[in-house]
PDB file of N, CA and C in Angstrom:
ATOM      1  N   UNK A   1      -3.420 -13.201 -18.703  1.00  0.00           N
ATOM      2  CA  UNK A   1      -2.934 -13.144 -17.333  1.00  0.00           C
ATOM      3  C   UNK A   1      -4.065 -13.546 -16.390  1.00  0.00           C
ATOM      4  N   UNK A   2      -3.975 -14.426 -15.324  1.00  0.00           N
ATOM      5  CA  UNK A   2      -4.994 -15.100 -14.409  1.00  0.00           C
ATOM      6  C   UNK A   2      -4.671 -13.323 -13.389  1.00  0.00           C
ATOM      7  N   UNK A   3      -6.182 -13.539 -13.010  1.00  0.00           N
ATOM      8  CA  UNK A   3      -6.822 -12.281 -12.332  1.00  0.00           C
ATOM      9  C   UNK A   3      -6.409 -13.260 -10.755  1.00  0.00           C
ATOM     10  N   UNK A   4      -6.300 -14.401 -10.457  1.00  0.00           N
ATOM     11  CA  UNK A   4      -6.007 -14.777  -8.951  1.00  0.00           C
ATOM     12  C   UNK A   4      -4.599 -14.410  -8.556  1.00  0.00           C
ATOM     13  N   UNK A   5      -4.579 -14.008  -7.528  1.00  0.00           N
ATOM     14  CA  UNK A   5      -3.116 -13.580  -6.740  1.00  0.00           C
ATOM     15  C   UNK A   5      -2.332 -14.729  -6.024  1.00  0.00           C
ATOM     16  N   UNK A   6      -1.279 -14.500  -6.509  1.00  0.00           N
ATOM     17  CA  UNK A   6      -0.326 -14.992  -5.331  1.00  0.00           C
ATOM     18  C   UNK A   6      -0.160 -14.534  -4.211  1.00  0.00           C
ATOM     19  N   UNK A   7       0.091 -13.512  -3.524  1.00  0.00           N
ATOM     20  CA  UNK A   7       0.429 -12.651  -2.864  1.00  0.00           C
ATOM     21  C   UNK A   7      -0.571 -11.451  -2.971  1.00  0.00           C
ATOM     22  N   UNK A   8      -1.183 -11.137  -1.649  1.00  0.00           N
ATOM     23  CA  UNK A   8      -1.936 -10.377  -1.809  1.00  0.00           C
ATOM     24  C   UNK A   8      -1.049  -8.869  -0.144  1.00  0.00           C
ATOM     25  N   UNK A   9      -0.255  -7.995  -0.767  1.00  0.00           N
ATOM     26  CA  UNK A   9       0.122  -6.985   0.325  1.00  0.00           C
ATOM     27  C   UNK A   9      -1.019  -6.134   1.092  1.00  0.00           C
ATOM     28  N   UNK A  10      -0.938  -5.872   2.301  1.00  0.00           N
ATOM     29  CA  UNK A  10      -1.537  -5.106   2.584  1.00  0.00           C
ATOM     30  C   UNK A  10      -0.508  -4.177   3.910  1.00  0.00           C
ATOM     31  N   UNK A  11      -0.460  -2.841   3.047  1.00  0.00           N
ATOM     32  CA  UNK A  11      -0.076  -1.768   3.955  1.00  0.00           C
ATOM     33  C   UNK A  11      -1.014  -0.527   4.539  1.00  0.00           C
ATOM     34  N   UNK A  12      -1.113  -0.528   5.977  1.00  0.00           N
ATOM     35  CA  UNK A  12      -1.676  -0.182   6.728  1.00  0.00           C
ATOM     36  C   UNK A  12      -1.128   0.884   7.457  1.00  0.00           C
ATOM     37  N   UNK A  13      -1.894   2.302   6.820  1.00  0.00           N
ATOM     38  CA  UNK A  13      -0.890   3.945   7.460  1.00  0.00           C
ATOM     39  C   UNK A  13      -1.636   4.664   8.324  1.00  0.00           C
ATOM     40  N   UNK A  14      -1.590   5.074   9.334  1.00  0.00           N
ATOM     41  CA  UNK A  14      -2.510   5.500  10.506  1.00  0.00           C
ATOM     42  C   UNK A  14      -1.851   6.566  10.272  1.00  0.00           C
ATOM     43  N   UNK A  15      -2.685   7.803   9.867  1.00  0.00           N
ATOM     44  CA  UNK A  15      -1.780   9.482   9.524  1.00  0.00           C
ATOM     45  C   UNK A  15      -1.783  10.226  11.067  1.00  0.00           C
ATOM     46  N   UNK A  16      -0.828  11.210  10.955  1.00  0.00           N
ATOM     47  CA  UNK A  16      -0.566  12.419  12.135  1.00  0.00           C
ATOM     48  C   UNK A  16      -2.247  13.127  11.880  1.00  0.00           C
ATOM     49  N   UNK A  17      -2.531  13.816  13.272  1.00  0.00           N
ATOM     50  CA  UNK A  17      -4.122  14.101  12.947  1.00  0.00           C
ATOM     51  C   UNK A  17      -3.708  15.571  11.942  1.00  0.00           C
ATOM     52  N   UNK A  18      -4.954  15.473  11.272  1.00  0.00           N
ATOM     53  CA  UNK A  18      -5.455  16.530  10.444  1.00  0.00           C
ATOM     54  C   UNK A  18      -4.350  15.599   8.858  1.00  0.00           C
ATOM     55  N   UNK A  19      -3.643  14.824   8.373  1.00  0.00           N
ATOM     56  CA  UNK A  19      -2.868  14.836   7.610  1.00  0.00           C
ATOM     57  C   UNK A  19      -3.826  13.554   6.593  1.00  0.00           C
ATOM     58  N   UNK A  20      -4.624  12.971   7.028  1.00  0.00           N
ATOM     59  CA  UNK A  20      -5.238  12.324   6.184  1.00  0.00           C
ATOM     60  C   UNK A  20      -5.175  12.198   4.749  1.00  0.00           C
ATOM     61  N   UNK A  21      -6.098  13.514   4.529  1.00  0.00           N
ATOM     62  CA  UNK A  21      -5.839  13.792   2.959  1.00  0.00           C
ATOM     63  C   UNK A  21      -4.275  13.874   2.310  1.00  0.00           C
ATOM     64  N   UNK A  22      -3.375  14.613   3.251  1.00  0.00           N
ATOM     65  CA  UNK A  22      -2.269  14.189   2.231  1.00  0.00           C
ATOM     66  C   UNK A  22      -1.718  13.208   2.438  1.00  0.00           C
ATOM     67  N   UNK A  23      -1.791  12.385   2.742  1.00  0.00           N
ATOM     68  CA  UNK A  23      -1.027  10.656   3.271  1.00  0.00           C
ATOM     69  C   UNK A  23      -2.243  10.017   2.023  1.00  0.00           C
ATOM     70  N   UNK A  24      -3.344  10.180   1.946  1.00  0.00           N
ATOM     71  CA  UNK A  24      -4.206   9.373   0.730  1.00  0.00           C
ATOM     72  C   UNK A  24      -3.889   9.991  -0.778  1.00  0.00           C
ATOM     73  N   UNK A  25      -3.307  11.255  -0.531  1.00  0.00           N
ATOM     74  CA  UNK A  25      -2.988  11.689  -1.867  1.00  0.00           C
ATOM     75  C   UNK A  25      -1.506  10.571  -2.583  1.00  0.00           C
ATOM     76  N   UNK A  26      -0.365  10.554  -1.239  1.00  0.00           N
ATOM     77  CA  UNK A  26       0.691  10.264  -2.078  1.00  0.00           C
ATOM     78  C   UNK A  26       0.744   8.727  -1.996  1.00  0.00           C
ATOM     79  N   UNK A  27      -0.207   8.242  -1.503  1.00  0.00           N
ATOM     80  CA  UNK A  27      -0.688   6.778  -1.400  1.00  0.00           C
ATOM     81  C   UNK A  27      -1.383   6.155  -2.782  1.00  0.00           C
ATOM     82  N   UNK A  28      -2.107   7.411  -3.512  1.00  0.00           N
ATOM     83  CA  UNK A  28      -2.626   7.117  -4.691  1.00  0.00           C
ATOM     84  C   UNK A  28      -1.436   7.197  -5.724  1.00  0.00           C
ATOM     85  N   UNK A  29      -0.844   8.554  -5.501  1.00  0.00           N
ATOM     86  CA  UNK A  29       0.489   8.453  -6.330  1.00  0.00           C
ATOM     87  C   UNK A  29       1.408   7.254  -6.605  1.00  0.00           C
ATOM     88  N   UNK A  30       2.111   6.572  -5.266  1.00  0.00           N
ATOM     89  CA  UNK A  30       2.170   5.270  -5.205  1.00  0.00           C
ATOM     90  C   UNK A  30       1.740   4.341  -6.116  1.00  0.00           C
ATOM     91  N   UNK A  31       0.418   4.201  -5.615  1.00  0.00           N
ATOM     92  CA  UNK A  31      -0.495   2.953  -6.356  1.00  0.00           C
ATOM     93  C   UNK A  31      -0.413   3.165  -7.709  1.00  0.00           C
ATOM     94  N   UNK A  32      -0.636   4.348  -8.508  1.00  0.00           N
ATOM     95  CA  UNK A  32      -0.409   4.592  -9.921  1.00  0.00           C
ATOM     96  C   UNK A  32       1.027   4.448 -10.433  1.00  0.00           C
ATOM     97  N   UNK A  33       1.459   3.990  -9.641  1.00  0.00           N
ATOM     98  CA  UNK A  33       3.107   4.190 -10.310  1.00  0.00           C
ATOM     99  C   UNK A  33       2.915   2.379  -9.766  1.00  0.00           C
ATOM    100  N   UNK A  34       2.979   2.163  -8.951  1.00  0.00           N
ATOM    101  CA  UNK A  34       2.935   0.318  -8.527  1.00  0.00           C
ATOM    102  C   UNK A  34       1.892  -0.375  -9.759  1.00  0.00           C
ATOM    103  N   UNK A  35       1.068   0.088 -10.176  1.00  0.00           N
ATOM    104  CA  UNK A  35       0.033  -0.325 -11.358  1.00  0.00           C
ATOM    105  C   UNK A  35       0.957  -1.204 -12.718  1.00  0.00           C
ATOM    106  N   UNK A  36       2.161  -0.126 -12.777  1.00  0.00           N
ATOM    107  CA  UNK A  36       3.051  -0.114 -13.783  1.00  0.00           C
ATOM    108  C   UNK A  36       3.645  -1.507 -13.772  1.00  0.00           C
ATOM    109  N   UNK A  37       4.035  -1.926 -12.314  1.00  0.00           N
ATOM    110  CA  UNK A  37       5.315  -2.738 -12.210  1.00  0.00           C
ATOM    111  C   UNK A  37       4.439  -4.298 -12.824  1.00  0.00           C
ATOM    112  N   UNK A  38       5.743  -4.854 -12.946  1.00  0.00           N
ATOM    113  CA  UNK A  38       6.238  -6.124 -13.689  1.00  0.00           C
ATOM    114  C   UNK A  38       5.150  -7.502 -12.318  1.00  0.00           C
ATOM    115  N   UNK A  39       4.143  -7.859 -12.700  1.00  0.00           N
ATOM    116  CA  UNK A  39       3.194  -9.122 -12.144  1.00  0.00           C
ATOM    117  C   UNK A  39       2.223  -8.114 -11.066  1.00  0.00           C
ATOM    118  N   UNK A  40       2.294  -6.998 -11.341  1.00  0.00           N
ATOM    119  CA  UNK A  40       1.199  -6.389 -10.348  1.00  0.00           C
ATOM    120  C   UNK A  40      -0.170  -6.990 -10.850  1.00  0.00           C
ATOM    121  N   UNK A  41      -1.517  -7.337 -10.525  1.00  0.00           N
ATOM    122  CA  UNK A  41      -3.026  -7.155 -11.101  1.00  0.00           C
ATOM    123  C   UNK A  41      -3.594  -6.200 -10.446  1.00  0.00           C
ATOM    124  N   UNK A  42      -3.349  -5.188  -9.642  1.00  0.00           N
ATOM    125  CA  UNK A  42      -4.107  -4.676  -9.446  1.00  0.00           C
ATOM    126  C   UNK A  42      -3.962  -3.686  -7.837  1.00  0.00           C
ATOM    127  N   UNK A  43      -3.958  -2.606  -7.655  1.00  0.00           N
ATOM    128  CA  UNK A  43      -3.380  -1.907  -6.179  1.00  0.00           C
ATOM    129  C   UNK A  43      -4.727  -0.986  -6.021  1.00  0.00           C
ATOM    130  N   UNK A  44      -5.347  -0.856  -4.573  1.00  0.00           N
ATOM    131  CA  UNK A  44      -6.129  -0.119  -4.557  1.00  0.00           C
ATOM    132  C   UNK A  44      -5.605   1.102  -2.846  1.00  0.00           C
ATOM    133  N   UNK A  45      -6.017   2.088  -2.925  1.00  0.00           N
ATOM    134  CA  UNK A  45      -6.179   2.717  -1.691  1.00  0.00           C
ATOM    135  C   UNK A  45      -7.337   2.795  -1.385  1.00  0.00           C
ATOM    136  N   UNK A  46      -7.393   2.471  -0.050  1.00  0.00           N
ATOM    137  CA  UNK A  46      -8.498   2.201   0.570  1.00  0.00           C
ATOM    138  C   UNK A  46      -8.597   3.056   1.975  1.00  0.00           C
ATOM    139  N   UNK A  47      -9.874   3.162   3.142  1.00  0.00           N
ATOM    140  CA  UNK A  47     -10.289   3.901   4.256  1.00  0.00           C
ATOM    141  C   UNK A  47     -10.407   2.517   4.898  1.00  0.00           C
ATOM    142  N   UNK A  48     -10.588   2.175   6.162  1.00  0.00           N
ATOM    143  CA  UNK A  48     -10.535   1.340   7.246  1.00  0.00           C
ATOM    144  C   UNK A  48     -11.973   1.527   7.548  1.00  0.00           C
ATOM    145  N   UNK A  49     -12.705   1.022   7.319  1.00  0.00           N
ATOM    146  CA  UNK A  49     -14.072   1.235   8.461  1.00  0.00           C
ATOM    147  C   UNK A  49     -14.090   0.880   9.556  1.00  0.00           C
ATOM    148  N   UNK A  50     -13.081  -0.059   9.945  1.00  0.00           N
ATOM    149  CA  UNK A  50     -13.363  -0.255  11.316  1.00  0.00           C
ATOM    150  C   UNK A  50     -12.442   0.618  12.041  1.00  0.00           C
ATOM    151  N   UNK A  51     -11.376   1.241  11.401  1.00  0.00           N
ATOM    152  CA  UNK A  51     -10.360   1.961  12.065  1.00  0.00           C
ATOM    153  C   UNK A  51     -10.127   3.502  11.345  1.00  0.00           C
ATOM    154  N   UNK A  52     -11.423   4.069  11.278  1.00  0.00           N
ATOM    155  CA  UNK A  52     -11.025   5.754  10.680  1.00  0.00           C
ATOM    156  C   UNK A  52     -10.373   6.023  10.735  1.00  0.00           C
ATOM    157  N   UNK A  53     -10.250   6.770   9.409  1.00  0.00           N
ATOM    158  CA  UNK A  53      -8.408   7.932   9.408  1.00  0.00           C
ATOM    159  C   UNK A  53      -7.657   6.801   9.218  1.00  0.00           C
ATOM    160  N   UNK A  54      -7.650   5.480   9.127  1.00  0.00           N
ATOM    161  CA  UNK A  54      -6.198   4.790   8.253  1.00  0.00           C
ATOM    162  C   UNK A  54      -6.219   5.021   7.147  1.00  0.00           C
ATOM    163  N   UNK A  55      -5.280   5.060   6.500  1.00  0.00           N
ATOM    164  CA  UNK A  55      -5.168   4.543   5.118  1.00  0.00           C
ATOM    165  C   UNK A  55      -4.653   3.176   4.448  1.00  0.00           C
ATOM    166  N   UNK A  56      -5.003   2.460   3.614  1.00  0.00           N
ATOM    167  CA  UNK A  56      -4.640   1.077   3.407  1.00  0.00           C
ATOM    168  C   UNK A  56      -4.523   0.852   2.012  1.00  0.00           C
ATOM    169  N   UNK A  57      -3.327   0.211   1.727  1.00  0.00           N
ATOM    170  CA  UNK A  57      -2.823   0.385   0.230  1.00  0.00           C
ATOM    171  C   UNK A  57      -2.639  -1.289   0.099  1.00  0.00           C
ATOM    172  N   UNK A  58      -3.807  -1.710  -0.716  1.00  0.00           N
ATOM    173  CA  UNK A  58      -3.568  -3.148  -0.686  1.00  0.00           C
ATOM    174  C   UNK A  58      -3.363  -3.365  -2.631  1.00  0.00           C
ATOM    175  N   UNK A  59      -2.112  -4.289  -2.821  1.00  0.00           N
ATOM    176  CA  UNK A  59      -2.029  -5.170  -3.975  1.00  0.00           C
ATOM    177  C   UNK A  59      -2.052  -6.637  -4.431  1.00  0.00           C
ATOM    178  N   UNK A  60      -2.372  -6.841  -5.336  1.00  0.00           N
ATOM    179  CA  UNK A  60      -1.891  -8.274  -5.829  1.00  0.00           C
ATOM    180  C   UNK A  60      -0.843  -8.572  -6.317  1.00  0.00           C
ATOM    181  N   UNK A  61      -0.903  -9.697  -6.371  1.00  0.00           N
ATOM    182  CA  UNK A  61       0.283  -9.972  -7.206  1.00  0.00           C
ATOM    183  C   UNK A  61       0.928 -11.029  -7.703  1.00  0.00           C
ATOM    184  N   UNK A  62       0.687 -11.734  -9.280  1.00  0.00           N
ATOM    185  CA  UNK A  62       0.249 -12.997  -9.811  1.00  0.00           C
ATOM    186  C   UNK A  62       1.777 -13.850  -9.655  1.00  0.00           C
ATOM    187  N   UNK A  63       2.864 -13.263  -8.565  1.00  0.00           N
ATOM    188  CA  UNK A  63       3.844 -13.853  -8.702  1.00  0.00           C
ATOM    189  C   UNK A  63       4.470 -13.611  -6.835  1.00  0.00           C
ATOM    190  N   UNK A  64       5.230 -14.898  -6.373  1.00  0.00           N
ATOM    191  CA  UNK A  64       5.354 -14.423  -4.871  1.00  0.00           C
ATOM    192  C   UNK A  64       6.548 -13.678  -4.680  1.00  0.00           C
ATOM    193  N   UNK A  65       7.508 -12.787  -5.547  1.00  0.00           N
ATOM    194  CA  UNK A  65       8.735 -11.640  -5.499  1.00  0.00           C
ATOM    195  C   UNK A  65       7.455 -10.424  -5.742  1.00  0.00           C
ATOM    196  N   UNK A  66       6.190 -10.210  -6.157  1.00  0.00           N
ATOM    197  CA  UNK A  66       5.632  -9.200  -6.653  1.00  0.00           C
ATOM    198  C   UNK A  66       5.670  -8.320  -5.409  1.00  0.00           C
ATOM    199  N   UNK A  67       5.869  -8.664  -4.252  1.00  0.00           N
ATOM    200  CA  UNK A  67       5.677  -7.655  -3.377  1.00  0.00           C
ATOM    201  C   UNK A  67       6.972  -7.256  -2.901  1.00  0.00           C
ATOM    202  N   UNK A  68       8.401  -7.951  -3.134  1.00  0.00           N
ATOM    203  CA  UNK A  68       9.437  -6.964  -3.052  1.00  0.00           C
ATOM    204  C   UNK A  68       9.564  -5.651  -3.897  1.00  0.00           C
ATOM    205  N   UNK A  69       9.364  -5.954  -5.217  1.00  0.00           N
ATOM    206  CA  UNK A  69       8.987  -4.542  -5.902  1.00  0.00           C
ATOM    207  C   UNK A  69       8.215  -3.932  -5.101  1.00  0.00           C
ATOM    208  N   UNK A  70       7.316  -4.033  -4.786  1.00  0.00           N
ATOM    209  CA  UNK A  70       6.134  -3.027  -3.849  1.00  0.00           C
ATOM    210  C   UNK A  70       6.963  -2.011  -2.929  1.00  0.00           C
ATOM    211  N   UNK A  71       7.715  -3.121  -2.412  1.00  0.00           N
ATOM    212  CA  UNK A  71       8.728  -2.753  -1.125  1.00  0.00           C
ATOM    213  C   UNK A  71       9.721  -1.566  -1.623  1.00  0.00           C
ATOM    214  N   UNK A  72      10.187  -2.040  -2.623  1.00  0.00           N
ATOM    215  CA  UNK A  72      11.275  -0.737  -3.493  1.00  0.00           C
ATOM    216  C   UNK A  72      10.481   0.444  -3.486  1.00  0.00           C
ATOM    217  N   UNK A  73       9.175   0.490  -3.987  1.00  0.00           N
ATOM    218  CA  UNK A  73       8.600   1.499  -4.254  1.00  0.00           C
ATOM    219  C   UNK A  73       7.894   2.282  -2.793  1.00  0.00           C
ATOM    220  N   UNK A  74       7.860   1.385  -1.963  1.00  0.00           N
ATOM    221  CA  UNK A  74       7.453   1.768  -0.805  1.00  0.00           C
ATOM    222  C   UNK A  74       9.196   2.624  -0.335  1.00  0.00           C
ATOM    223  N   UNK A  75       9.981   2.427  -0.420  1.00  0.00           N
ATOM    224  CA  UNK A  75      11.502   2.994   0.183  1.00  0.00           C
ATOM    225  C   UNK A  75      11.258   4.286  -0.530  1.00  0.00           C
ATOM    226  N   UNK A  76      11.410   4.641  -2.096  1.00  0.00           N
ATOM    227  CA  UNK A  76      10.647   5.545  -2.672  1.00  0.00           C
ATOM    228  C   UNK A  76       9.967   6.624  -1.917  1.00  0.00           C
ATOM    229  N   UNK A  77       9.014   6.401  -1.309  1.00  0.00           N
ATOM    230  CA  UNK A  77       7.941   6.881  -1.137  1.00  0.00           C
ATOM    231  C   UNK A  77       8.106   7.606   0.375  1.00  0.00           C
ATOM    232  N   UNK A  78       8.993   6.609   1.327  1.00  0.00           N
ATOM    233  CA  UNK A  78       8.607   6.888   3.139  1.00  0.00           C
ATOM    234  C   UNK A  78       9.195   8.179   2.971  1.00  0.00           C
ATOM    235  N   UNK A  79      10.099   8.915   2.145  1.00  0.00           N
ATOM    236  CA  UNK A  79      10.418  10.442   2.762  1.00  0.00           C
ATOM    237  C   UNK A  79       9.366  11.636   2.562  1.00  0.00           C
ATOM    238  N   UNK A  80       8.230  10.937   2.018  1.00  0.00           N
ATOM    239  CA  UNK A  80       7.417  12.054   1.582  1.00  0.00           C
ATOM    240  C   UNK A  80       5.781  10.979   2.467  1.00  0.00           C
ATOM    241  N   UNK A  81       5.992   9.938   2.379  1.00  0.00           N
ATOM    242  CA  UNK A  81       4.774   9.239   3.776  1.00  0.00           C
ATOM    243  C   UNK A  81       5.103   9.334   5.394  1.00  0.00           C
ATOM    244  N   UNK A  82       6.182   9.563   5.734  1.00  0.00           N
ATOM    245  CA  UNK A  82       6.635   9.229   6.579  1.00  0.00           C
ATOM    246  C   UNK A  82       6.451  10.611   7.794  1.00  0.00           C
ATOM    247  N   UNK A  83       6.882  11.761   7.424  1.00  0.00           N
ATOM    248  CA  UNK A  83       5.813  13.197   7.894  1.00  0.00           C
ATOM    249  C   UNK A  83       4.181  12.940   8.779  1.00  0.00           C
ATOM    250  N   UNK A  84       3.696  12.468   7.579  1.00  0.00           N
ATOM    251  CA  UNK A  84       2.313  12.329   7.551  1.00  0.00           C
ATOM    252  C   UNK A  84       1.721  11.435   8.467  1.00  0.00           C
ATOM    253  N   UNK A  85       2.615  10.293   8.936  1.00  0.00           N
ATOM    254  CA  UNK A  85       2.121   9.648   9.729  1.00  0.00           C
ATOM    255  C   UNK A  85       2.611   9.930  10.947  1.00  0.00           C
ATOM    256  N   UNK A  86       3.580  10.681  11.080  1.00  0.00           N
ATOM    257  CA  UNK A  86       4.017  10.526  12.592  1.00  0.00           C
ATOM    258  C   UNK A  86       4.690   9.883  13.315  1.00  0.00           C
ATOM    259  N   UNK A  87       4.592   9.517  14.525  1.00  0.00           N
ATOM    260  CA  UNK A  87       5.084   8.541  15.456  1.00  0.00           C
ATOM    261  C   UNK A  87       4.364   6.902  15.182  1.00  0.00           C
ATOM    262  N   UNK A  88       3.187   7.384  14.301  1.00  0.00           N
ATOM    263  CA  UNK A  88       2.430   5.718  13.792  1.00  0.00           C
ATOM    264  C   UNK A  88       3.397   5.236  13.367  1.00  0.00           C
ATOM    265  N   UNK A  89       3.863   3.638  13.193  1.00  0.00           N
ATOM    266  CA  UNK A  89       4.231   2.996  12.776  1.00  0.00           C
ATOM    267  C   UNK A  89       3.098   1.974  11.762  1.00  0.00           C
ATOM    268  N   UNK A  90       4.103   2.013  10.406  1.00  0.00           N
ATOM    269  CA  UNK A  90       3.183   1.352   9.470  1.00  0.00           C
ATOM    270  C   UNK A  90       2.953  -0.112  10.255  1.00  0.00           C
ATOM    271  N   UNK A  91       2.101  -0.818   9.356  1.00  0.00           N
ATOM    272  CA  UNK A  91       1.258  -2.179   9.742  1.00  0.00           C
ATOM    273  C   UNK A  91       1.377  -2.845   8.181  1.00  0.00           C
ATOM    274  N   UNK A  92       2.350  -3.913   8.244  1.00  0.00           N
ATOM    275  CA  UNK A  92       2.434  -4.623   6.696  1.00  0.00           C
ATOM    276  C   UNK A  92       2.085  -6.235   7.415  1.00  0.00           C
ATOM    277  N   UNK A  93       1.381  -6.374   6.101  1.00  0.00           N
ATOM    278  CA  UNK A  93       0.525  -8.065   6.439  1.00  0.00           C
ATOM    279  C   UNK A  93       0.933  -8.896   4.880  1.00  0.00           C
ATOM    280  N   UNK A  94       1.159  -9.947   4.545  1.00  0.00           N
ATOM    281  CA  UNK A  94       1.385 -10.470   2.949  1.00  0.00           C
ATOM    282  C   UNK A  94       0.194 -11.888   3.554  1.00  0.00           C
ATOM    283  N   UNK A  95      -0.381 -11.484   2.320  1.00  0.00           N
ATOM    284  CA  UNK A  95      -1.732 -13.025   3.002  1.00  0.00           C
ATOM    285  C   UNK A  95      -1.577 -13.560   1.390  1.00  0.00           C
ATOM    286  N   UNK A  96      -1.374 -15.028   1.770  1.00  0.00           N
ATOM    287  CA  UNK A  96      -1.215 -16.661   0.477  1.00  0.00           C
ATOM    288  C   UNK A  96      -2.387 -16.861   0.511  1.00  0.00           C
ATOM    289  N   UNK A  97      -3.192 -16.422  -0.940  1.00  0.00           N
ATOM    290  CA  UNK A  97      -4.552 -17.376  -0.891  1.00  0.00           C
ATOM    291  C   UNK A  97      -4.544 -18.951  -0.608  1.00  0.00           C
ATOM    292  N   UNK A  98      -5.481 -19.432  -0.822  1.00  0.00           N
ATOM    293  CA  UNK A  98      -5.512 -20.832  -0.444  1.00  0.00           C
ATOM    294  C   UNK A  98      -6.183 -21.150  -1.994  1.00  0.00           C
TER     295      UNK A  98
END
């Protein structure tokens, strides 16, 4: 399997204050279960340095449908992310290498 991406997601969660830690907990949960799916290479959770307290759940993905799965698993997920963030509204970006 080629390690270069097609599709590279990036979801971007700005938590309710004090909720950090649990918005990065079920963000990891996520990512370990997205690890699984069918053309993933690779999902990480990540911190914002330029924007503390986000959380950022970025994947690859060696095929350009790899991030509708993401999306399923993201529907999954908003009744138990969705608390945590609040009135934030998520921030989704899909970047095409060159």
């Amino acid at each position: 399997m080629s390690d270069h991406a097609q599709v590279i997601r990036i979801l971007v969660l700005r938590p309710a204050e004090g909720r950090h830690d649990e918005l990065a907990k079920v963000c990891e949960e996520a990512a370990e279960k997205a690890r699984q799916l069918e053309g993933n290479i690779g999902v990480q959770v990540c911190d914002v340095r330029e924007d503390p307290g986000d959380v950022c759940v970025i994947s690859r993905w060696s095929e350009a449908s790899g991030p509708e799965r993401m999306q399923q698993l993201n529907e999954e997920y908003r009744s138990r992310y969705s608390p945590l963030i609040g009135d934030n509204a998520p921030r989704l970006y899909h970047l095409t290498p060159r």
